[in-house]
C-alpha atoms as a PDB file:
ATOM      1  CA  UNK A   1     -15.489  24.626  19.043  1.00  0.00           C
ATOM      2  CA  UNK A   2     -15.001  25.167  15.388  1.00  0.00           C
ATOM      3  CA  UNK A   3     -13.343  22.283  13.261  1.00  0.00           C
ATOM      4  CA  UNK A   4     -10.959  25.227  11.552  1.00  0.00           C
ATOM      5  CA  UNK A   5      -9.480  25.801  14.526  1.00  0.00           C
ATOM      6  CA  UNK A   6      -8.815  21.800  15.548  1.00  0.00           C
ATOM      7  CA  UNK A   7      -7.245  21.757  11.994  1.00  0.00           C
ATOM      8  CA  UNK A   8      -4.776  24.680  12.990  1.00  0.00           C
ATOM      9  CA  UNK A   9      -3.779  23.090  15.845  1.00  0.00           C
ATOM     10  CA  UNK A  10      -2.864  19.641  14.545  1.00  0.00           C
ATOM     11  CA  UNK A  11      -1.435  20.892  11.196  1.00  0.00           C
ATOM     12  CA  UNK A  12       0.939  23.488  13.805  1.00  0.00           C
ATOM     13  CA  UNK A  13       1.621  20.277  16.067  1.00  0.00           C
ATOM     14  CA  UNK A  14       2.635  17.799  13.067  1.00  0.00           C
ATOM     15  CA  UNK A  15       4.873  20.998  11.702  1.00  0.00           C
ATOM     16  CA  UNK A  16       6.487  21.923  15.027  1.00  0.00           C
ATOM     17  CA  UNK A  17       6.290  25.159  13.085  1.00  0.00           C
ATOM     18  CA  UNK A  18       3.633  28.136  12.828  1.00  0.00           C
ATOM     19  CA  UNK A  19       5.060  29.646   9.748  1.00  0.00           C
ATOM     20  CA  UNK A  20       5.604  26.767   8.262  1.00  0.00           C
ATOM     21  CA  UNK A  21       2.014  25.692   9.265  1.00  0.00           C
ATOM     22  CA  UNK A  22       0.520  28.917   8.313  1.00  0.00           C
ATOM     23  CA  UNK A  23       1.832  28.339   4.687  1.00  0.00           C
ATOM     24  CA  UNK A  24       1.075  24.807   4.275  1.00  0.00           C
ATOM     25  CA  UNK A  25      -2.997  25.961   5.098  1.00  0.00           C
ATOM     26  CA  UNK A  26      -2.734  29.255   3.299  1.00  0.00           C
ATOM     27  CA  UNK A  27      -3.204  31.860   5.957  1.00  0.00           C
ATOM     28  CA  UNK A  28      -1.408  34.674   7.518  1.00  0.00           C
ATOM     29  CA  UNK A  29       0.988  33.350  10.536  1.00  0.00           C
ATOM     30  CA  UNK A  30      -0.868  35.810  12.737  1.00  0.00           C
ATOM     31  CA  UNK A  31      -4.518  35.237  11.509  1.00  0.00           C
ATOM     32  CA  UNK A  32      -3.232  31.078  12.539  1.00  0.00           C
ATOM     33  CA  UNK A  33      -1.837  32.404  16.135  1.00  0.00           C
ATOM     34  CA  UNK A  34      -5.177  34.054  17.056  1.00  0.00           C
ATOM     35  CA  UNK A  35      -7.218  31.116  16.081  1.00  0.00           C
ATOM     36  CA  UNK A  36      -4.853  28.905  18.065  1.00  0.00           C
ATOM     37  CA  UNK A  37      -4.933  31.116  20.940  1.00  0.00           C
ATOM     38  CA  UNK A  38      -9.058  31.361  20.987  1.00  0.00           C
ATOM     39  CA  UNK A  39      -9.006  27.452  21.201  1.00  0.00           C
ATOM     40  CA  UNK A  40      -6.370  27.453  23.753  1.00  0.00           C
ATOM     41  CA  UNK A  41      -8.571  29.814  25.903  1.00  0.00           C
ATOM     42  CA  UNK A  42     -11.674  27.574  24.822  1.00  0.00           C
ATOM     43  CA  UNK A  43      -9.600  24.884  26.707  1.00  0.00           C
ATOM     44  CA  UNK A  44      -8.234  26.910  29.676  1.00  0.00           C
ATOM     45  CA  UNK A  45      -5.087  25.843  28.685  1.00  0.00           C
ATOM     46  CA  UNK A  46      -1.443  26.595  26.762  1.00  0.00           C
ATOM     47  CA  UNK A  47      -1.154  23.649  24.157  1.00  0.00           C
ATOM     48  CA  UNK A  48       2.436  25.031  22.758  1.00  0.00           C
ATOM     49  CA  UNK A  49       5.415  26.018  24.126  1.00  0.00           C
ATOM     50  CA  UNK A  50       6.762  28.090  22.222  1.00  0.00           C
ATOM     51  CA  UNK A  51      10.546  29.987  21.799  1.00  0.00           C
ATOM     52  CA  UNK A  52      12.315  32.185  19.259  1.00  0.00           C
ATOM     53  CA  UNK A  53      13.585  28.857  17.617  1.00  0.00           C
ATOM     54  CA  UNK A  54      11.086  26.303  18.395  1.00  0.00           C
ATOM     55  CA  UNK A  55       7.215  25.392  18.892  1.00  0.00           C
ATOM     56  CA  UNK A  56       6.549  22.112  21.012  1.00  0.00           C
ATOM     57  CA  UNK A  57       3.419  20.351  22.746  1.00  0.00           C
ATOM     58  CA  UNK A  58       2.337  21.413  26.300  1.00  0.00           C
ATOM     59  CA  UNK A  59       1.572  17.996  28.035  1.00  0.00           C
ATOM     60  CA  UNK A  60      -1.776  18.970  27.731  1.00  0.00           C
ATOM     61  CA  UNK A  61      -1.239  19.401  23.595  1.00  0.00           C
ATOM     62  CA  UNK A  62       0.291  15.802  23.427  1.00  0.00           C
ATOM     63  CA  UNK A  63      -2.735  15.015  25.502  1.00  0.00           C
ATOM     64  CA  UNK A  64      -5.032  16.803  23.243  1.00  0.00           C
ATOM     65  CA  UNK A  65      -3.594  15.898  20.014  1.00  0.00           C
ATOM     66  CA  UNK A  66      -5.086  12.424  19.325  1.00  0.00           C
ATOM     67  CA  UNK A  67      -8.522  13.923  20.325  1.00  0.00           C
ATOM     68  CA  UNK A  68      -8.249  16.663  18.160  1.00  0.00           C
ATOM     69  CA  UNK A  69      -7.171  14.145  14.952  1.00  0.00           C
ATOM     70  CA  UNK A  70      -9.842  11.518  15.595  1.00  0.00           C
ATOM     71  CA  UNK A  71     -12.490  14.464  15.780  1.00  0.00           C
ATOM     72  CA  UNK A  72     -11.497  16.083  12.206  1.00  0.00           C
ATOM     73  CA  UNK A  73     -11.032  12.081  10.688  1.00  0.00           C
ATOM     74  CA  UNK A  74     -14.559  11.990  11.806  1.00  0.00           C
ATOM     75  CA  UNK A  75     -15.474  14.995  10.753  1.00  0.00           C
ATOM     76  CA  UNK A  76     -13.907  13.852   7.017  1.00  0.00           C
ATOM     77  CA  UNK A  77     -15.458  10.270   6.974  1.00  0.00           C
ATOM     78  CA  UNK A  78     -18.962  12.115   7.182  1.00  0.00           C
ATOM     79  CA  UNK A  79     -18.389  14.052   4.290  1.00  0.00           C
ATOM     80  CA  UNK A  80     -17.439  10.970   2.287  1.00  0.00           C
ATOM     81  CA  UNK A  81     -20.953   9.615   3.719  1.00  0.00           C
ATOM     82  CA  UNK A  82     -22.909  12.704   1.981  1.00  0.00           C
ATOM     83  CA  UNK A  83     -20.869  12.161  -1.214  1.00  0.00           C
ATOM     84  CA  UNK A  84     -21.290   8.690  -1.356  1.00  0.00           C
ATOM     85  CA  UNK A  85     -25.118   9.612  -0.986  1.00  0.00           C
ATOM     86  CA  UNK A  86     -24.893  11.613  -4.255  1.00  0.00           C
ATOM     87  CA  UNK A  87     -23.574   8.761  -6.067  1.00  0.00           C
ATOM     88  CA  UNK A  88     -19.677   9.040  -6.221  1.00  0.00           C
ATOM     89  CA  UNK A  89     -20.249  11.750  -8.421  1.00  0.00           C
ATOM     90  CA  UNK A  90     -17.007  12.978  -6.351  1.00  0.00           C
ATOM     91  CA  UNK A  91     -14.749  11.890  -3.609  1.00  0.00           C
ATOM     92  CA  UNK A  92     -11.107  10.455  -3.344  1.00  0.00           C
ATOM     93  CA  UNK A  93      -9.941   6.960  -3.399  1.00  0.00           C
ATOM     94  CA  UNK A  94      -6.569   5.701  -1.140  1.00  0.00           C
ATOM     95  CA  UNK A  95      -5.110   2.710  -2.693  1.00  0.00           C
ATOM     96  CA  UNK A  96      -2.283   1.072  -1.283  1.00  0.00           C
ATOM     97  CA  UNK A  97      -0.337  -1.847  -3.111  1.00  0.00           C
ATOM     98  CA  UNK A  98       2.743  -3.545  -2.941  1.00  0.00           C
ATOM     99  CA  UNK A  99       5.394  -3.629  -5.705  1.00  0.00           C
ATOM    100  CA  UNK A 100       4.819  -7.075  -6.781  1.00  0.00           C
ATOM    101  CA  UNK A 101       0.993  -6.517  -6.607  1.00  0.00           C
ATOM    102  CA  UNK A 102       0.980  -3.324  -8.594  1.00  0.00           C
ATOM    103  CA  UNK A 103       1.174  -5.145 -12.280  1.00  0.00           C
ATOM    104  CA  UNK A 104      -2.415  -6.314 -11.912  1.00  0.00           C
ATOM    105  CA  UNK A 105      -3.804  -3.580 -10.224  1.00  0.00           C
ATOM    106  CA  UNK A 106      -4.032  -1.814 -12.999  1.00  0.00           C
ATOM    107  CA  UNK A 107      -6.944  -3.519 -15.099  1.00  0.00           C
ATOM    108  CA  UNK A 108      -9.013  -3.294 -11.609  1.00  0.00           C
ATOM    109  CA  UNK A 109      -8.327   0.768 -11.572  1.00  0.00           C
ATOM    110  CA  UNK A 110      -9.598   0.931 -15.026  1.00  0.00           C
ATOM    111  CA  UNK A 111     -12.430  -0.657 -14.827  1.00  0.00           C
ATOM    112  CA  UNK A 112     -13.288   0.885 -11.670  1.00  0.00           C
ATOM    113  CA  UNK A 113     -13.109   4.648 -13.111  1.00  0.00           C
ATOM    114  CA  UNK A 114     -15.056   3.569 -16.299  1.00  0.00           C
ATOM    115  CA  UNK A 115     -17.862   3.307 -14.029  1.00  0.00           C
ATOM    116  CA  UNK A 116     -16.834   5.970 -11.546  1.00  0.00           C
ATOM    117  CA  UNK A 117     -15.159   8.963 -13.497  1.00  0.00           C
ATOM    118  CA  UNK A 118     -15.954  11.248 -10.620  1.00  0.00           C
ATOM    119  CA  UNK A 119     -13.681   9.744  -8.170  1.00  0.00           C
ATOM    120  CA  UNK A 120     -10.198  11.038  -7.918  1.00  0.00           C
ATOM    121  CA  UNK A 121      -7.621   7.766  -7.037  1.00  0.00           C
ATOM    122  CA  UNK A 122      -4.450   7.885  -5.424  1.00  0.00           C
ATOM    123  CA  UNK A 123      -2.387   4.788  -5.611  1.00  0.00           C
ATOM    124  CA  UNK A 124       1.108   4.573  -3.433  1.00  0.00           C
ATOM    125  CA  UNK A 125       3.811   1.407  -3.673  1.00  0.00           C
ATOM    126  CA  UNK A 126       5.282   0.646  -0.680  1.00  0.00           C
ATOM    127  CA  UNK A 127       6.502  -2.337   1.611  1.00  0.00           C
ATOM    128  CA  UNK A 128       3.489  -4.704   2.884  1.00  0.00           C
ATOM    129  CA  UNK A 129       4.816  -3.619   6.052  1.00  0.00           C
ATOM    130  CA  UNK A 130       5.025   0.110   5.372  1.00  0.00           C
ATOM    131  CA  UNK A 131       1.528   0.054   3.974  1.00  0.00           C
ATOM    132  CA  UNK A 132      -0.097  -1.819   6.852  1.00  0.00           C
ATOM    133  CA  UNK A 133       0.984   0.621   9.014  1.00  0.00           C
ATOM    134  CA  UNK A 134      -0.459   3.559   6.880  1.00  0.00           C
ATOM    135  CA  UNK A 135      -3.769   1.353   6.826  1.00  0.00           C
ATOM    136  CA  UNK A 136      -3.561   1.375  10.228  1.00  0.00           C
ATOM    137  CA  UNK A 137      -3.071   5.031  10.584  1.00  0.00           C
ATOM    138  CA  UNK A 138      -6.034   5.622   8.121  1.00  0.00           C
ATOM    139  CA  UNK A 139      -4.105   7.025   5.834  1.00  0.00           C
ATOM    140  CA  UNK A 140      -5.110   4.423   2.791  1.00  0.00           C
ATOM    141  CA  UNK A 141      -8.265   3.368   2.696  1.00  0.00           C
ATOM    142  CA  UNK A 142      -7.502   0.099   0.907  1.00  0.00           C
ATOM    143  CA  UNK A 143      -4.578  -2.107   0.463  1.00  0.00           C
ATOM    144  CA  UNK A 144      -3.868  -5.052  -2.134  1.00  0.00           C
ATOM    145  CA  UNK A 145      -1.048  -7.092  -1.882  1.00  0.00           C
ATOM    146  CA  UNK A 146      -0.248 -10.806  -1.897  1.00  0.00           C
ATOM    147  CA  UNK A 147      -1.106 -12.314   1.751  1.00  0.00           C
ATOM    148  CA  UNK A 148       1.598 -11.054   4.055  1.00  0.00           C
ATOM    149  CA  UNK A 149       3.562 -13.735   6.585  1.00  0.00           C
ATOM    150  CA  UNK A 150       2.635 -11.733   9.453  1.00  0.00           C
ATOM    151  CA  UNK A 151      -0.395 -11.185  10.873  1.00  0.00           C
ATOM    152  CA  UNK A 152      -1.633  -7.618  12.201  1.00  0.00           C
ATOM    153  CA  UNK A 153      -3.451  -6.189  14.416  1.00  0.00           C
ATOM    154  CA  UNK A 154      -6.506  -4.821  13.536  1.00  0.00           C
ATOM    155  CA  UNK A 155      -6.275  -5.854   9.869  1.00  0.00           C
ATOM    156  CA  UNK A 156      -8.646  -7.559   8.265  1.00  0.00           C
ATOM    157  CA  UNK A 157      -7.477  -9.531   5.159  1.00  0.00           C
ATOM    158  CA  UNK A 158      -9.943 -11.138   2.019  1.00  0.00           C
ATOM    159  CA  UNK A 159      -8.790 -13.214  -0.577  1.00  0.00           C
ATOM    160  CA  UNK A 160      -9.260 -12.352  -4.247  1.00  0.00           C
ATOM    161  CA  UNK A 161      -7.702 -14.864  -6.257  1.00  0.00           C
ATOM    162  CA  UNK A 162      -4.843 -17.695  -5.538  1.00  0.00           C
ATOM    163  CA  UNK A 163      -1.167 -17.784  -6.841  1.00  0.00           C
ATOM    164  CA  UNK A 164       1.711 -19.029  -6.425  1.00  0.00           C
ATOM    165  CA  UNK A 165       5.340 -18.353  -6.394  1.00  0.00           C
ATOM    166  CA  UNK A 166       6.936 -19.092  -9.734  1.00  0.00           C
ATOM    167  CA  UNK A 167      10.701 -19.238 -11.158  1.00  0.00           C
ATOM    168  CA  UNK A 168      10.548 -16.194 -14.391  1.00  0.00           C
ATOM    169  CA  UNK A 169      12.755 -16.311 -16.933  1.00  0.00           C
ATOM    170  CA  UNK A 170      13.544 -15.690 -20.448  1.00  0.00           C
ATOM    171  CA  UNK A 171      11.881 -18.237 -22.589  1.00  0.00           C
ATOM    172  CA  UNK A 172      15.011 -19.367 -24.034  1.00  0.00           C
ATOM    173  CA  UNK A 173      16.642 -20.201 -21.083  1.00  0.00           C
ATOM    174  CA  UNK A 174      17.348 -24.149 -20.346  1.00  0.00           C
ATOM    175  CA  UNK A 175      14.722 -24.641 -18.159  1.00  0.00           C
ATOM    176  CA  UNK A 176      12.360 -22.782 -19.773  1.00  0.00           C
ATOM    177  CA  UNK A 177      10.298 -26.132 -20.867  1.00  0.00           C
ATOM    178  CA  UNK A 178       9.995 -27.004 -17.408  1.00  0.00           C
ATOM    179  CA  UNK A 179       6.421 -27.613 -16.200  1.00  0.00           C
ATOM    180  CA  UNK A 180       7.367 -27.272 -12.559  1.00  0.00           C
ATOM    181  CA  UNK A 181      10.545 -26.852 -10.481  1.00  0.00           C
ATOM    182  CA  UNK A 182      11.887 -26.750  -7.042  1.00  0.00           C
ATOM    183  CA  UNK A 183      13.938 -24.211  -5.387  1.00  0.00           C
ATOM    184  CA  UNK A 184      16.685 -26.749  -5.115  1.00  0.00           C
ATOM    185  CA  UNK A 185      16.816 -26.531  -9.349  1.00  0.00           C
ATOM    186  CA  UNK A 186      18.054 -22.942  -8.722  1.00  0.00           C
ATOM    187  CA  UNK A 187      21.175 -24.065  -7.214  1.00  0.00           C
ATOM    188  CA  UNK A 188      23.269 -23.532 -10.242  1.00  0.00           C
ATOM    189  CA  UNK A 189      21.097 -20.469 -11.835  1.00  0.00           C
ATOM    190  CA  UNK A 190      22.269 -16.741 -11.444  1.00  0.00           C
ATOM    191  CA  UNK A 191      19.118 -15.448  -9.467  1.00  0.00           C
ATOM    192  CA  UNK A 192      18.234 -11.556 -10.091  1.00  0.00           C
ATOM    193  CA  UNK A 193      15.693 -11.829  -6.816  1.00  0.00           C
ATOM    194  CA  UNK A 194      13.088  -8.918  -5.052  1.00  0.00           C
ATOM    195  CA  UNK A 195      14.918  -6.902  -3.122  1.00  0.00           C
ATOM    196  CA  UNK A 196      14.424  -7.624   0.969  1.00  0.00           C
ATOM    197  CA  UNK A 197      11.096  -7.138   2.239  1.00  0.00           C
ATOM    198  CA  UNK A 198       9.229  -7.563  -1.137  1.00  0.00           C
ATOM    199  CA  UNK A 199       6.151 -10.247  -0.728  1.00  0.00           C
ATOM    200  CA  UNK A 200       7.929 -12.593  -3.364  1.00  0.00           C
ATOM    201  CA  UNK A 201      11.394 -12.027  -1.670  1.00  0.00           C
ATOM    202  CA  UNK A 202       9.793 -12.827   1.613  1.00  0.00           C
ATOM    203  CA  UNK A 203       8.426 -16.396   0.520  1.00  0.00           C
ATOM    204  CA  UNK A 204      11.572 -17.382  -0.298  1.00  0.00           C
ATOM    205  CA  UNK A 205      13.315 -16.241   2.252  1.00  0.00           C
ATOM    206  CA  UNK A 206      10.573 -18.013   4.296  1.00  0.00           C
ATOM    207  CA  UNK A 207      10.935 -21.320   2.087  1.00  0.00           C
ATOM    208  CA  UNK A 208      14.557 -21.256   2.473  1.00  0.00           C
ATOM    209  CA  UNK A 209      14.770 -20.250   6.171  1.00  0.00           C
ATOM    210  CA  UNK A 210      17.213 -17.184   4.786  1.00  0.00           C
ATOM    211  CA  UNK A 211      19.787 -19.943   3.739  1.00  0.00           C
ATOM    212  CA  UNK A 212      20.449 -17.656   0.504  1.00  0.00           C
ATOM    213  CA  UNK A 213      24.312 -18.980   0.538  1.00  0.00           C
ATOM    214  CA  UNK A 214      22.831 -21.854  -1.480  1.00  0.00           C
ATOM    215  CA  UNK A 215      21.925 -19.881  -4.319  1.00  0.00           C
ATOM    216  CA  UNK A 216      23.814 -17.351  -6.562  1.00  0.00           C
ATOM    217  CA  UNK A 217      21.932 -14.036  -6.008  1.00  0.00           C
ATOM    218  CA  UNK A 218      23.654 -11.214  -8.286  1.00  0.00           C
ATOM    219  CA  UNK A 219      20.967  -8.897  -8.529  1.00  0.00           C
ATOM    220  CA  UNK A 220      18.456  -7.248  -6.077  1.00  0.00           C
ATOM    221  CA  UNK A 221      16.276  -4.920  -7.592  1.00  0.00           C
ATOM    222  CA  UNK A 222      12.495  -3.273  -5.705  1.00  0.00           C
ATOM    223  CA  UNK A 223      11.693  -2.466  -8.841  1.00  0.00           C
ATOM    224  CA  UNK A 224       9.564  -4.916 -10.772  1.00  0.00           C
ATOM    225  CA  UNK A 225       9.640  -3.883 -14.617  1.00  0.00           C
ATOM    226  CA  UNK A 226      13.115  -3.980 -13.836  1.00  0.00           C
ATOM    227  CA  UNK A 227      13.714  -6.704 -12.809  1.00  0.00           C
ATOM    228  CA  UNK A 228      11.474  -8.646 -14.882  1.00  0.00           C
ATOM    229  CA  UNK A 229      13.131  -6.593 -18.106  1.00  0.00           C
ATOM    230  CA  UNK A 230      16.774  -8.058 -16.780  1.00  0.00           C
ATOM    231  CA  UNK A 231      15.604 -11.155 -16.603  1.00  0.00           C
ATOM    232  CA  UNK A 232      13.982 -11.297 -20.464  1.00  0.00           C
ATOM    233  CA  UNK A 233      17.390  -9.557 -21.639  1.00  0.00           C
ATOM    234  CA  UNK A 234      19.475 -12.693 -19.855  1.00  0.00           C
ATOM    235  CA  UNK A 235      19.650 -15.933 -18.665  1.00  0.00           C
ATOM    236  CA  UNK A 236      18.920 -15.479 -14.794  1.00  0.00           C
ATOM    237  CA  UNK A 237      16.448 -16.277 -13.271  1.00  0.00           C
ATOM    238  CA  UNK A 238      13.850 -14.042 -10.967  1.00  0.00           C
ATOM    239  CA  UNK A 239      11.190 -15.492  -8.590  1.00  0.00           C
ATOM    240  CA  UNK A 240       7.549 -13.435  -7.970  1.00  0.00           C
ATOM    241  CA  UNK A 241       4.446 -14.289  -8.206  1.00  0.00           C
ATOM    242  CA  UNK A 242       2.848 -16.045 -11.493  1.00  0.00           C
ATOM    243  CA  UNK A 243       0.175 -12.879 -11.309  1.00  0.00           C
ATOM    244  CA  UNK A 244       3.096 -10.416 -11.779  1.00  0.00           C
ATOM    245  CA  UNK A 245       4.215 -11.920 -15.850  1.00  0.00           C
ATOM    246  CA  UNK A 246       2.405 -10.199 -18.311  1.00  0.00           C
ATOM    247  CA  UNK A 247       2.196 -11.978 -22.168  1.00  0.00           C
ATOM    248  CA  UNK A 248       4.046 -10.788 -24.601  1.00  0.00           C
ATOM    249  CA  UNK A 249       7.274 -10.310 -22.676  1.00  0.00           C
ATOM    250  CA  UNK A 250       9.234 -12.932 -23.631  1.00  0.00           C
ATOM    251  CA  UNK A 251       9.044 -14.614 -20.293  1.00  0.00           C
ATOM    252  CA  UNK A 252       8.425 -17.850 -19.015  1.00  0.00           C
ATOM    253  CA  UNK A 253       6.690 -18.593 -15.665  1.00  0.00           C
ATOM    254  CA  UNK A 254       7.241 -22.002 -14.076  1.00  0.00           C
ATOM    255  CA  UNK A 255       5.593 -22.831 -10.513  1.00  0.00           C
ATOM    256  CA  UNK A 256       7.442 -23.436  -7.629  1.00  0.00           C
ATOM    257  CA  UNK A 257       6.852 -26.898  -6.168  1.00  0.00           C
ATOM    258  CA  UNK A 258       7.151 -27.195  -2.121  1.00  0.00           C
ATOM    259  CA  UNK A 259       5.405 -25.929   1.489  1.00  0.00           C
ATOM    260  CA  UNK A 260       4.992 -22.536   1.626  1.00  0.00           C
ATOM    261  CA  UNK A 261       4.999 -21.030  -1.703  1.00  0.00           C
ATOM    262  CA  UNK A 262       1.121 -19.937  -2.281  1.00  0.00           C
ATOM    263  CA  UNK A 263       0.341 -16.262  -2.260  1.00  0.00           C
ATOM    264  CA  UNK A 264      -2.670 -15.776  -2.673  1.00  0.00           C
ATOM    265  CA  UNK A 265      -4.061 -12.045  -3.915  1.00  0.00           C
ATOM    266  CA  UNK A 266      -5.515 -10.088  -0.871  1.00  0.00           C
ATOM    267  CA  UNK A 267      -7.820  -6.801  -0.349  1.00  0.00           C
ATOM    268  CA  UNK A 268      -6.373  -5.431   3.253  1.00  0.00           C
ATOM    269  CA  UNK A 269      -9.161  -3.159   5.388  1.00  0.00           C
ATOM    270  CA  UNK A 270      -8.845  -1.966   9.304  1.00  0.00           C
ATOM    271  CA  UNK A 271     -11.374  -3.457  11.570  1.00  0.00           C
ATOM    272  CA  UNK A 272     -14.138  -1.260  12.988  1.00  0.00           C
ATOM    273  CA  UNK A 273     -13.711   1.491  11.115  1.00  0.00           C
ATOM    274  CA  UNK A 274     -16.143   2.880   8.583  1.00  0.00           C
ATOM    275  CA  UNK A 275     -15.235   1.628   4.677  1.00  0.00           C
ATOM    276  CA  UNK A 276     -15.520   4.235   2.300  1.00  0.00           C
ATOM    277  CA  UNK A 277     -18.166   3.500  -0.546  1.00  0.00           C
ATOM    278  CA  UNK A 278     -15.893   4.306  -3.170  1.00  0.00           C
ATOM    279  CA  UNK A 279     -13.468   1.297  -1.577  1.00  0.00           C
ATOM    280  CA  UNK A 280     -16.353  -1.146  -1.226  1.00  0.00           C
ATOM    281  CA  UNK A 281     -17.211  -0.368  -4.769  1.00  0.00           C
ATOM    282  CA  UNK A 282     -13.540  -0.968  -5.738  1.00  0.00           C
ATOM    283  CA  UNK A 283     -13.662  -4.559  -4.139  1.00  0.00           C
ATOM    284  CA  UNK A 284     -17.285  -5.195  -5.799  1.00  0.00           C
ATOM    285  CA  UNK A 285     -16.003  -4.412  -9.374  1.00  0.00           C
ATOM    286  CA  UNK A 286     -13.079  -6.167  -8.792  1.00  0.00           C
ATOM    287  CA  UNK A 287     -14.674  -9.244  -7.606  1.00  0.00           C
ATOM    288  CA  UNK A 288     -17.021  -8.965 -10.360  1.00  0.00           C
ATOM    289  CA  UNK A 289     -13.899  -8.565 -13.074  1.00  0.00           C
ATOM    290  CA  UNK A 290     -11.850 -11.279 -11.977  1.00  0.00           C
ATOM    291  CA  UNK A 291     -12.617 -13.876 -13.960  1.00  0.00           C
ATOM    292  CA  UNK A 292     -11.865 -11.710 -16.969  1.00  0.00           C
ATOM    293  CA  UNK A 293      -8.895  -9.384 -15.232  1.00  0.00           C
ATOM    294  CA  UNK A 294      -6.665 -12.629 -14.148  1.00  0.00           C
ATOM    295  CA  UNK A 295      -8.076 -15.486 -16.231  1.00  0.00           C
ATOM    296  CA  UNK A 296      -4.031 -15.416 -16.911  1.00  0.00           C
ATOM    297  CA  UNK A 297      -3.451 -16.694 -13.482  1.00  0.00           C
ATOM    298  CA  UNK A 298      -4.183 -20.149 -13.776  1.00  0.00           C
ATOM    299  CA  UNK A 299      -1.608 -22.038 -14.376  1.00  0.00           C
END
């Protein structure tokens, strides 16, 4: 059985479409029927129904399907094995990282391709809870974030560095010469938060048990240059992590006193599956770089 035709088949199933299919792997919709049909007679069996209008999974395709995908993920991961024998010299990176994560993620990315120019890297923002599900589907090969609340299944999580969530805001604002503060000092502040389901926005919903009546939220933004420029160009006040300020933006970052408001910076991998070299490469150098990369962390 020839791994072309397995990749027919699934990229036809996941398009319910053979034209469409046909065009997304650059071949002739008739040269992609035949090959599906020599698998299906490989099989002894229809895996599409298909219509005039529409092109849907036998039982035995749904059956099949899973099978099919796990065989050409395989068939990818050894591949990446022979490359990473070569010495990176090629090869793709999946990086997944949260918004509130992605302002540090940067210095790790360059210092990773100064030592790997070869390897192509993409990077995607997304929910923690969006991402751990694409980890899970082996569609990232990495994650960073800040450690989630929840805990999931077959995700494994490492700690790179510890932080904190912190009260940001311009430095002239009153409380700006604070050392520390409490969520309870917010009271009477006009909070420009994360919007729902961002890390930082999470740990205080956590720390507050959702009561946000008691503060003055006028502004949600899931964007965090944003937010953090509305913030430097008022006098609200934002909360994220400590590792998300940058210096030179006019900002002030205060810790958060109280139960619950660590977040410590996290590397995300599945369990039992094989780690690319390129991503235990990424953790190695970032490990390595820390110290240097977010000295700025300490408060």
């Amino acid at each position: 059985m020839e791994l072309r035709k397995l990749k027919y088949f699934v990229k036809v199933a996941e398009m319910a479409s053979f034209s469409e299919a046909s065009k997304a792997l650059n071949v002739t919709q008739s040269t992609l029927s035949q090959q599906i049909k020599q698998l299906e007679d490989e099989l002894e069996s229809a895996l599409f129904i298909r219509d005039s209008r529409h092109v849907t999974l036998t039982d035995v395709g749904q059956a099949y399907l899973p099978t099919a995908q796990k065989i050409l993920a395989d068939a990818d991961q050894s591949l990446d094995l022979i490359r990473n024998v070569k010495g990176l010299v090629s090869g793709t990176l999946n990086i997944g990282t949260t918004y509130t994560f992605s302002p540090i993620l940067g210095e790790m990315v360059l210092a990773y391709t100064k030592q790997f120019p070869g390897v192509h890297i993409n990077i995607c923002c997304h929910p923690v809870d969006d991402l751990m599900q694409m980890l899970d589907h082996q569609e990232l090969d990495i994650v960073f974030s800040y450690r989630p609340l929840e805990v999931y299944e077959n995700i494994e999580s490492y700690s790179l560095f510890y932080n904190r969530l912190s009260a940001v805001m311009a430095d002239t604002h009153p409380l700006s010469s604070r050392k520390s503060l409490y969520l309870s000092d917010l009271t009477r502040c006009t909070l420009a938060l994360p919007a729902a389901g961002m890390q930082a926005r999470n740990v205080f919903d956590s720390m507050t048990s959702n009561r946000s009546d008691h503060f003055k939220i006028q502004i949600e933004v899931n964007e965090i240059s944003m937010l953090l420029d509305l913030v430097a160009s008022s006098h609200m006040v934002t909360l994220v992590s400590h590792a998300t300020i940058k210096n030179g933006q006019g900002l002030v970052s205060i810790p958060i006193e109280g139960t619950g408001c660590r977040m410590d910076g996290c590397y995300h991998i599945k369990n039992g599956v094989y780690m690319k070299y390129a991503a235990r490469e990424f953790v190695r150098i970032t490990n390595e770089n820390k110290d240097l990369t977010l000295r700025k962390l300490a408060f």
